[in-house]
Structure formats: C-alpha cells, structure tokens
Protein backbone atom coordinates (compact mmCIF):
# COMPACT_ATOMS: atom_id res chain seq x y z
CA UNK A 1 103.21 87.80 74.84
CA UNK A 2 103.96 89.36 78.23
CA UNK A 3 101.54 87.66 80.90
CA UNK A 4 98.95 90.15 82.74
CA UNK A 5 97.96 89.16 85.97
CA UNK A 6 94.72 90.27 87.64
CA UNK A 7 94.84 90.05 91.48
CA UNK A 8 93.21 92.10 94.48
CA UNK A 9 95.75 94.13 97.34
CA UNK A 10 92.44 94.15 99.51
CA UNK A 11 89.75 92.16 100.04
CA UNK A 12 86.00 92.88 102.13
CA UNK A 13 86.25 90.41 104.89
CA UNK A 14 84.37 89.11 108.18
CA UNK A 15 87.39 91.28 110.19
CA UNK A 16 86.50 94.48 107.95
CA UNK A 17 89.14 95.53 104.79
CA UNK A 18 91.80 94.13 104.98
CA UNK A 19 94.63 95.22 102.91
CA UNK A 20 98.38 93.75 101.91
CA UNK A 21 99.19 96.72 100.19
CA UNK A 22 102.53 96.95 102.58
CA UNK A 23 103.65 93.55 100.86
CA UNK A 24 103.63 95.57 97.64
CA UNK A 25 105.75 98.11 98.11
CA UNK A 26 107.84 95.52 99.93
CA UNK A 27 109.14 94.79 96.67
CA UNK A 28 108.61 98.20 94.33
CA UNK A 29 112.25 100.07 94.10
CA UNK A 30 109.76 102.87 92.49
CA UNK A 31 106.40 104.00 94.20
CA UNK A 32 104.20 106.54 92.96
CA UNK A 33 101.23 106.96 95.39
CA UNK A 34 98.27 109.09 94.08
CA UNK A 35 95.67 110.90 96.33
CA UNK A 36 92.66 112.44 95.45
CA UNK A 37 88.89 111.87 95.89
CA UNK A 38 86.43 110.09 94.59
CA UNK A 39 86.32 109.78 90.33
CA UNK A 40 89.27 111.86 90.40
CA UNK A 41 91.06 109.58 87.62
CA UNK A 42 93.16 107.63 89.66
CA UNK A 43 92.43 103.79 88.26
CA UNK A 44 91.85 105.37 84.73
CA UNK A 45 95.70 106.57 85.10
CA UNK A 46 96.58 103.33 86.68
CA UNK A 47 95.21 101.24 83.66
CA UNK A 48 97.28 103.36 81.19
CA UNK A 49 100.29 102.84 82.81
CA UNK A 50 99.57 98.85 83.06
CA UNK A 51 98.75 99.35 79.33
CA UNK A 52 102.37 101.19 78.83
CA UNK A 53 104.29 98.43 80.10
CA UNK A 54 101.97 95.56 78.30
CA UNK A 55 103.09 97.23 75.04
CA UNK A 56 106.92 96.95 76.12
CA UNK A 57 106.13 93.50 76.55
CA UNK A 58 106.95 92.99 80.31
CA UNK A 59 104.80 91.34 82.89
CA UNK A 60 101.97 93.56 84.71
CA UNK A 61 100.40 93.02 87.91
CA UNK A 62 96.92 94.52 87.60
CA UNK A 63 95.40 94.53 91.25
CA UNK A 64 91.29 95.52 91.06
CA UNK A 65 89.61 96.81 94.12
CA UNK A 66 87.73 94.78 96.44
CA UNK A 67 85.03 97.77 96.56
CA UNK A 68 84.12 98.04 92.35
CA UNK A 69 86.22 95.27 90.75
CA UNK A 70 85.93 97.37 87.75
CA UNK A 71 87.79 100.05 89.53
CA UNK A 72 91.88 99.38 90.28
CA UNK A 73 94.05 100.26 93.60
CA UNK A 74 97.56 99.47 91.90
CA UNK A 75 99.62 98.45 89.40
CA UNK A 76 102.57 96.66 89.68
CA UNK A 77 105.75 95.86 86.83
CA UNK A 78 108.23 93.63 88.47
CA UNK A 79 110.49 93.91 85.84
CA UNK A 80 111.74 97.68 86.09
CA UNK A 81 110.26 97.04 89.95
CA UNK A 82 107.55 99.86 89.51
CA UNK A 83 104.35 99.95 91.36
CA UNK A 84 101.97 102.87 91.32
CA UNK A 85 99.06 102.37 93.70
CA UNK A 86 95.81 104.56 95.37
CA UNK A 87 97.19 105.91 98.57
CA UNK A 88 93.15 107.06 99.63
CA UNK A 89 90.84 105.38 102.07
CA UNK A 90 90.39 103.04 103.03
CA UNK A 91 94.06 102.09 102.19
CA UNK A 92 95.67 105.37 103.43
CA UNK A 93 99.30 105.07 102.04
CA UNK A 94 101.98 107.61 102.46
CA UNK A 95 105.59 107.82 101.64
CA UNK A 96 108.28 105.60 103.66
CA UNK A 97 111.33 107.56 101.62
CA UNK A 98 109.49 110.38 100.44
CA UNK A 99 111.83 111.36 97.07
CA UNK A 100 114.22 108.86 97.35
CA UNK A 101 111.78 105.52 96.99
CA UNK A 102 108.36 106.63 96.98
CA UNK A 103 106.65 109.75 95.44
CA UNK A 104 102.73 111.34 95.85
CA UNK A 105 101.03 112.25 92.87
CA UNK A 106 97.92 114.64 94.50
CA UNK A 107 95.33 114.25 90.66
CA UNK A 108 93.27 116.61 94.47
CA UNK A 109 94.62 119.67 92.88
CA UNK A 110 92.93 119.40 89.44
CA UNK A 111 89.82 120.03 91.79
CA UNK A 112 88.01 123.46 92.44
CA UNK A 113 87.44 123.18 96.25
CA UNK A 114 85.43 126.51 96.72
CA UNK A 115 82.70 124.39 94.31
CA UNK A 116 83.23 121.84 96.89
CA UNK A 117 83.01 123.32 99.80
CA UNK A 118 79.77 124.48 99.02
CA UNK A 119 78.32 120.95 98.70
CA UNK A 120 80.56 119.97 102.38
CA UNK A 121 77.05 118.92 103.55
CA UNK A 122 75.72 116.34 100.84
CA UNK A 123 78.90 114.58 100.73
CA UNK A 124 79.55 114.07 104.38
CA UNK A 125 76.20 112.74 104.48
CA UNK A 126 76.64 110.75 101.06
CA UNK A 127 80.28 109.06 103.22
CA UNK A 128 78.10 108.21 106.27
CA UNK A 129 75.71 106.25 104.42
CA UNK A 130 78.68 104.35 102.44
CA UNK A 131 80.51 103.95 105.86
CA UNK A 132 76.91 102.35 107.23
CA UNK A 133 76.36 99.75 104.01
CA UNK A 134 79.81 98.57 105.01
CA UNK A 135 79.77 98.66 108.16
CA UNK A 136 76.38 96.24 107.50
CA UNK A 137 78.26 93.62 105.33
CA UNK A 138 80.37 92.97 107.41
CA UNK A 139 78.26 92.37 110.31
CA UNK A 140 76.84 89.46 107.30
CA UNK A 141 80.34 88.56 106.87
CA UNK A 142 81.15 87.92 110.38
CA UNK A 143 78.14 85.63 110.54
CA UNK A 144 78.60 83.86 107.40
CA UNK A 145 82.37 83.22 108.67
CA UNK A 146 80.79 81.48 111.87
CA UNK A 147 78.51 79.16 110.04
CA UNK A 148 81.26 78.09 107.70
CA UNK A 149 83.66 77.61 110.77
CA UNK A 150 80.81 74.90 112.55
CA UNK A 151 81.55 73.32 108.72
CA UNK A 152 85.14 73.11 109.52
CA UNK A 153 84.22 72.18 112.61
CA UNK A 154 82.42 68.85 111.62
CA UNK A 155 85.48 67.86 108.60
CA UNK A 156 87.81 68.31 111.58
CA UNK A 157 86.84 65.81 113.80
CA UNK A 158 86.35 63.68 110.42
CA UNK A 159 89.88 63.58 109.71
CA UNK A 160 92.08 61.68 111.91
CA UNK A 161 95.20 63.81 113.01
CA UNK A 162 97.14 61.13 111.81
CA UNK A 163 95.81 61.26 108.15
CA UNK A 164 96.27 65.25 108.53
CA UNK A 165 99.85 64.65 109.23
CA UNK A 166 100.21 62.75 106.53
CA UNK A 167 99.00 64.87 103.80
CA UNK A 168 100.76 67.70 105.45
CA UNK A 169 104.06 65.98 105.02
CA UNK A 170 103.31 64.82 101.34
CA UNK A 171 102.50 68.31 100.60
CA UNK A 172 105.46 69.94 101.83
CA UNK A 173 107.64 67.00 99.96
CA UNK A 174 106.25 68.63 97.22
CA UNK A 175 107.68 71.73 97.44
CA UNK A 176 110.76 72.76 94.48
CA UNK A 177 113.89 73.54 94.76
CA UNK A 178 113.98 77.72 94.63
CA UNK A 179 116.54 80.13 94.76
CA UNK A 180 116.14 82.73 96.98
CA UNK A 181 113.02 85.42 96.86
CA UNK A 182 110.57 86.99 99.54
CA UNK A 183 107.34 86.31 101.09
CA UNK A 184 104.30 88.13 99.39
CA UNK A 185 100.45 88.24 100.04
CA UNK A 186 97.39 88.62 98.00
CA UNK A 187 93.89 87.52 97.43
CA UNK A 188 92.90 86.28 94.11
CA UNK A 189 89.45 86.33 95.35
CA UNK A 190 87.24 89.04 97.04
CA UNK A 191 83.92 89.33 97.93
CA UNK A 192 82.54 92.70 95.71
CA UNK A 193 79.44 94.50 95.17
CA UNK A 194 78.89 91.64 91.89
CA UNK A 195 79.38 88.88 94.36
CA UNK A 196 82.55 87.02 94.79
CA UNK A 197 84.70 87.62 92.11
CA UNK A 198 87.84 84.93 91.28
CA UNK A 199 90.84 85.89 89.43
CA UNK A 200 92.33 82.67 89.91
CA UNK A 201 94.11 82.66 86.52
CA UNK A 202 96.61 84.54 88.54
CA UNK A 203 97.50 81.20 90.21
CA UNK A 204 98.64 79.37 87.12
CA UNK A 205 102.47 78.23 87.59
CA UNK A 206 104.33 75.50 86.29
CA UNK A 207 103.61 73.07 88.32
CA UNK A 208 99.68 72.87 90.36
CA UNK A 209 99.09 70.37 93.30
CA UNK A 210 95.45 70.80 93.65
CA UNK A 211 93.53 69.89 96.98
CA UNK A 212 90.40 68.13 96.60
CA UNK A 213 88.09 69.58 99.48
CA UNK A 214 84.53 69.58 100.57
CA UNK A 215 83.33 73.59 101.13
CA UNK A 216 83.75 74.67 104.53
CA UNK A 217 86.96 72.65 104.95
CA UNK A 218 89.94 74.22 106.18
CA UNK A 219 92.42 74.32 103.85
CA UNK A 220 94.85 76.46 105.89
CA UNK A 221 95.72 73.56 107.83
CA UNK A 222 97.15 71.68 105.00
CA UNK A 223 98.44 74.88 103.70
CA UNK A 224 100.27 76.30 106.60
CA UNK A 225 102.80 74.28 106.83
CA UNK A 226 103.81 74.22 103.10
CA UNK A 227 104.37 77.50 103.71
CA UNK A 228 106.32 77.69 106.99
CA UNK A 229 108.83 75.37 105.27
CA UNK A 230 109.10 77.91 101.87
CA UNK A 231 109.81 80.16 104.25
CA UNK A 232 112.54 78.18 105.96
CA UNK A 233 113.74 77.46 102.25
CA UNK A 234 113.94 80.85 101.73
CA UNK A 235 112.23 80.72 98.38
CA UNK A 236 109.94 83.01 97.09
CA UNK A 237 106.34 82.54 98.11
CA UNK A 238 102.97 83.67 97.58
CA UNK A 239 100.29 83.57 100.29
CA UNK A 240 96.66 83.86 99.03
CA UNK A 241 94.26 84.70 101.15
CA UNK A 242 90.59 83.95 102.29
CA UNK A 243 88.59 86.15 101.33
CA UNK A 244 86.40 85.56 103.69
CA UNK A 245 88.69 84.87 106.62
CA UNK A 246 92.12 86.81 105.82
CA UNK A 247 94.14 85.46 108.43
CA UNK A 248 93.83 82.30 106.69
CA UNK A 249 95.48 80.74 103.53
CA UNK A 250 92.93 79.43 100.49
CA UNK A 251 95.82 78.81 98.16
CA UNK A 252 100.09 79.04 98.40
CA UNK A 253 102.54 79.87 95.79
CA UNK A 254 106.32 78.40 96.16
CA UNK A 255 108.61 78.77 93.85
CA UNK A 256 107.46 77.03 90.60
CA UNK A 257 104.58 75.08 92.36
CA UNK A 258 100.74 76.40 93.34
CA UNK A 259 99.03 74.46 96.03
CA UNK A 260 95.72 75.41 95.42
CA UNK A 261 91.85 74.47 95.71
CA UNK A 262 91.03 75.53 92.15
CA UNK A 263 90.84 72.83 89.45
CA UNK A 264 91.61 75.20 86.73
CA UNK A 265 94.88 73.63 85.86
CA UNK A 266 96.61 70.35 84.79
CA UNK A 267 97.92 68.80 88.59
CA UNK A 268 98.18 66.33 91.16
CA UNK A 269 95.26 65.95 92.77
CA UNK A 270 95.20 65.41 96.87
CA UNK A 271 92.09 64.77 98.88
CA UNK A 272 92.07 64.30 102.67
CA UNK A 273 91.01 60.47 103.85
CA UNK A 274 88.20 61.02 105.85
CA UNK A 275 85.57 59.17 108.18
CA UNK A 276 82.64 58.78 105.12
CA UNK A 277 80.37 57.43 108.26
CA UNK A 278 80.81 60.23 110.73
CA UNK A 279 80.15 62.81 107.36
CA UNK A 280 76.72 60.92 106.46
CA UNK A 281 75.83 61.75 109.77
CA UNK A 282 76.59 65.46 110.06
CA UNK A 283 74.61 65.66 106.56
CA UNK A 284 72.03 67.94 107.47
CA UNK A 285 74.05 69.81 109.27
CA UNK A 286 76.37 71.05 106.89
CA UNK A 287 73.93 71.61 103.88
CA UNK A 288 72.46 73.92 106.57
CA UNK A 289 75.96 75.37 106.96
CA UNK A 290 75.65 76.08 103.98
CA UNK A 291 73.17 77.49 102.95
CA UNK A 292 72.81 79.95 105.73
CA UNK A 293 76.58 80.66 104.76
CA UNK A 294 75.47 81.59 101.20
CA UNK A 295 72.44 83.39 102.10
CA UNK A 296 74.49 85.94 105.23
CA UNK A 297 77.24 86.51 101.91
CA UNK A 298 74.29 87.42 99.49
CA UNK A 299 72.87 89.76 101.84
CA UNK A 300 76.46 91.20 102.48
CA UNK A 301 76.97 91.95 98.65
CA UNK A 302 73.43 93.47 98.62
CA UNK A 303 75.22 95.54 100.95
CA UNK A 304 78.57 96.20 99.26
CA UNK A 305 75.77 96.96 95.98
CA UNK A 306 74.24 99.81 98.38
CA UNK A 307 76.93 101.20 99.06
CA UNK A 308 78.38 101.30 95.63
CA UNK A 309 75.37 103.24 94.34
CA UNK A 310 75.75 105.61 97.16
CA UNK A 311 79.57 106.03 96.10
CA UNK A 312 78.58 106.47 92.17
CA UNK A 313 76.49 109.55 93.84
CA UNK A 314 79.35 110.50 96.13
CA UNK A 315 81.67 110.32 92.78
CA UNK A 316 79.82 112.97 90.66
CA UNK A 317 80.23 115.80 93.04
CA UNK A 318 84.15 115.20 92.14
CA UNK A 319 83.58 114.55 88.73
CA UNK A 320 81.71 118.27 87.91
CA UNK A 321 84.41 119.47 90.24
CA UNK A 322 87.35 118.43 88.25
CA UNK A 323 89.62 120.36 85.62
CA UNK A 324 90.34 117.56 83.15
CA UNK A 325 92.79 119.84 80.81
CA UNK A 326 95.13 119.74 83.67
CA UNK A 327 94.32 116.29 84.54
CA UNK A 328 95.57 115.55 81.11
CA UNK A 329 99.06 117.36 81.39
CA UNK A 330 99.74 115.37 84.51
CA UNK A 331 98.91 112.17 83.06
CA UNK A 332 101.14 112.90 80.27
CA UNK A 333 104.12 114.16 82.76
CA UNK A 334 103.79 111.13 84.32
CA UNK A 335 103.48 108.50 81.42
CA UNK A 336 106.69 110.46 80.08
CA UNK A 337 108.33 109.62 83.13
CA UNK A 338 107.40 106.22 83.95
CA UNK A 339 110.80 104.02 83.96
C-alpha cells in the first residue's frame, strides 16, 4: 500500500508563521495554486486529489495547516512531481512560471461579490479580531520560547564542549551513503488551536538514531552539523523544524537515516554525558522552566482557539456566498486533468 504522509508547510511560532512552502515547489515540476476566501473549498479539493493519487497507489504528501489541523494548505505526489497548494494568506503564493510550471486555480469566482460587498463591514471587523488572537499567541509564544531557552541555558553549561564534540562527530559518522537529492524543510509538529499536534509518523525511515534528551535541551546543536555534512554529501535531506523556534532543527532526515528526538521507532539510542551534579542543582530551576513554558503555550492555543471560532464566523459569510454547482464543474475539470 502506497505510504501517506501527514506533515505541516507552516507552523505558529514565537517569530510569527512561518512557512517553507518555497521548499515545496522547489521540487513540484506541476503547481496548481488555488485562491479564494475563506470556506471556499480549497482543502476539501485538496483532499480529493490526495485521495486520487492514494487510489493509483503512489505516495502522497498530505501537509495540514498550522491554523485548523483539520484544514490542509497542500498536497504533494512526488511521483508524477505534482503539488497543489493554498496560495491565500497568510501564505500568499503566486506563480514563478505562470503556464509553463505553475498554474492559479481562483474556486473566488464561484462567489457572488455584490452579496459580499454588502457585508464589507462585518468581515473586516471579523479579520481584525482573528489578526488580534494571533497577534496575542504569539506574544505567549515569544515568552514561552525565552523560558525554554534559560532551560537550554542550564543543559549547556552541563555538557562539556568536549562531550558535545563527541556526540556531534558520532552522529555525523552515522550518516549513509546517498545518491544525490536536495535539501527540503518541514515541521512535523505545530502548535494549533487543539494544542501541539505531532505527525511524527512522517519521520519513520529505514534506519532511526534517536537522541535521548531532557526538554528544553537543544537539540539543534547536535543536529546541525549532521546536516551541514548531508549537505556537503549532497544527499537528499530533510530539515524538521521547531515548532516553537523555526530557525532551529528538532529532528533531520538524510538519506535512509532519521536523527530524531521521538522514540516512536526501532533505533540507536544517543544521550549526551552530562554533569548529573551541576543538573541536581539547577533542579528547581528548570521544573520552573517548565512549567511557566507550558502554561505561556496553553494560553497561546487558547489564543489560536479564539481565533479559530472567530474564523468559523468569518467562514460562513463565504459559505452562503458561494455557487457550489460551479464549484463542482471545476473540481471535476481539474480532477480530469490532474497528471
């Protein structure tokens, strides 16, 4: 059976969205970009496409959306190299090679706009709010980032740079030997409106090497430099990021082998030698680390949940606004078409 893997483009973050939707097309010698507003039917379309290719049996990339998990921003089939994705806000995509790589698929003129117009009012009002219950979590987020960084603060000075080079070393003597691919990047985790959701069954590979850490340790350090030499390699690798703090790495894919923090899979197991004595002492400290790391993130989902109610509103002025026979006939034009 063809393998389905669930991943996010996007993630909400303590710098804001951040997207790697870029690194998608990166790789897609077909893109269809939809627009449209709110409810308009893009993920519904998405998720029959991802079901098209399932039933030829070919691998599917299903990437869910940081903002409703339940919703998706793109769909990706490596095999044919097809990716069809939501080009709207807050991932504004357009065409690089309009017609000759990448197409837009507008589902905006299955809408009546007079009937819209005449609301103008409510739903500027309605995307204010939304914009504020975001702009809210990730004030939380921020925070919650700068308590977990005094965390990896305190494992820092408990590992002795020579025990960190170490690892580092073993690690990268891990790495297989590849043929030749690209560099990608994704989260497998994102922090949602249900709290932060894992899709780490996207990380199963042949071979895991799993990293035993406290939380608030920085992985990225160990992690960094396993990828630097993939790159070197040449191979192709995966970089998936925090989801609290994109610019850093919570797990790498190279080649055959994930080096990863999850112990979801059969692997060899690597845990950083550190001073037991100095971490007894920091104790209270980081259990207050984290717990006022845990409580800023639940207040930033309660957040993300605000604003998703205020989006469900926002989503019903499009939904009474929409001509769903026509919506039909494009869907069908386009499942006809689909390579």
């Amino acid at each position: 059976m063809a393998r389905t893997r669930h991943l996010f483009p996007g993630g909400n973050t303590a710098a804001g969205f951040v997207g790697f939707f870029e690194s998608l097309r990166r790789k897609a010698l077909r893109t269809v970009i939809l627009k449209g507003g709110p409810g308009v039917g893009k993920s519904t379309l998405m998720g029959k496409v991802g079901k098209h290719y399932e039933r030829l049996g070919l691998e599917t990339e299903v990437y869910h959306c940081s903002g409703d998990p339940d919703s998706l921003d793109a769909v990706a089939v490596p095999a044919v190299g097809f990716l069809i994705l939501d080009g709207t806000a807050p991932h504004i995509v357009d065409p690089a090679l309009p017609g000759a790589r990448d197409g837009i698929l507008n589902l905006g003129v299955c809408l009546d706009e007079e009937q819209l117009v005449r609301q103008g009012e409510e739903i500027a009002a309605l995307n204010r709010e939304i914009a504020g219950c975001y702009a809210q979590a990730y004030r939380y987020l921020r925070a919650a980032l700068a308590v977990r960084q005094d965390a990896a603060a305190v494992y820092d000075a408990a590992l002795p740079e020579k025990e960190k080079r170490a690892l580092q070393r073993e690690l990268v003597a891990l790495l297989p030997a590849a043929g030749p691919g690209g560099e990608s990047h994704a989260f497998c985790q994102a922090i949602t409106w249900k709290g932060v959701v894992q899709e780490t069954d996207a990380l199963i590979n042949e071979t895991a090497c799993c990293l035993d850490v406290p939380w608030g340790f920085d992985v990225d350090a160990l992690l960094r430099p396993v990828w630097e030499a993939a790159g070197r390699q040449g191979m192709a690798c995966c970089a998936w990021h925090d989801p609290l703090d994109a610019g850093k790495f919570g797990h790498v894919t190279a080649g055959s082998t994930v080096f990863t923090t999850a112990m979801l899979m059969d692997g060899a197991v690597f845990a950083p030698d550190m001073d037991e004595n100095a971490l007894r002492g920091e104790a209270s400290r980081l259990a207050f680390d984290r717990a006022a790391c845990d409580l800023l993130q639940t207040q930033a989902v309660e957040a993300l949940s605000q604003a998703k109610q205020k989006h469900d509103a926002l989503e019903r002025y499009y939904i009474d606004a929409m001509d769903y026979d026509r919506l039909e006939e494009i869907k069908g034009e386009l499942l006809e078409s689909l390579p």
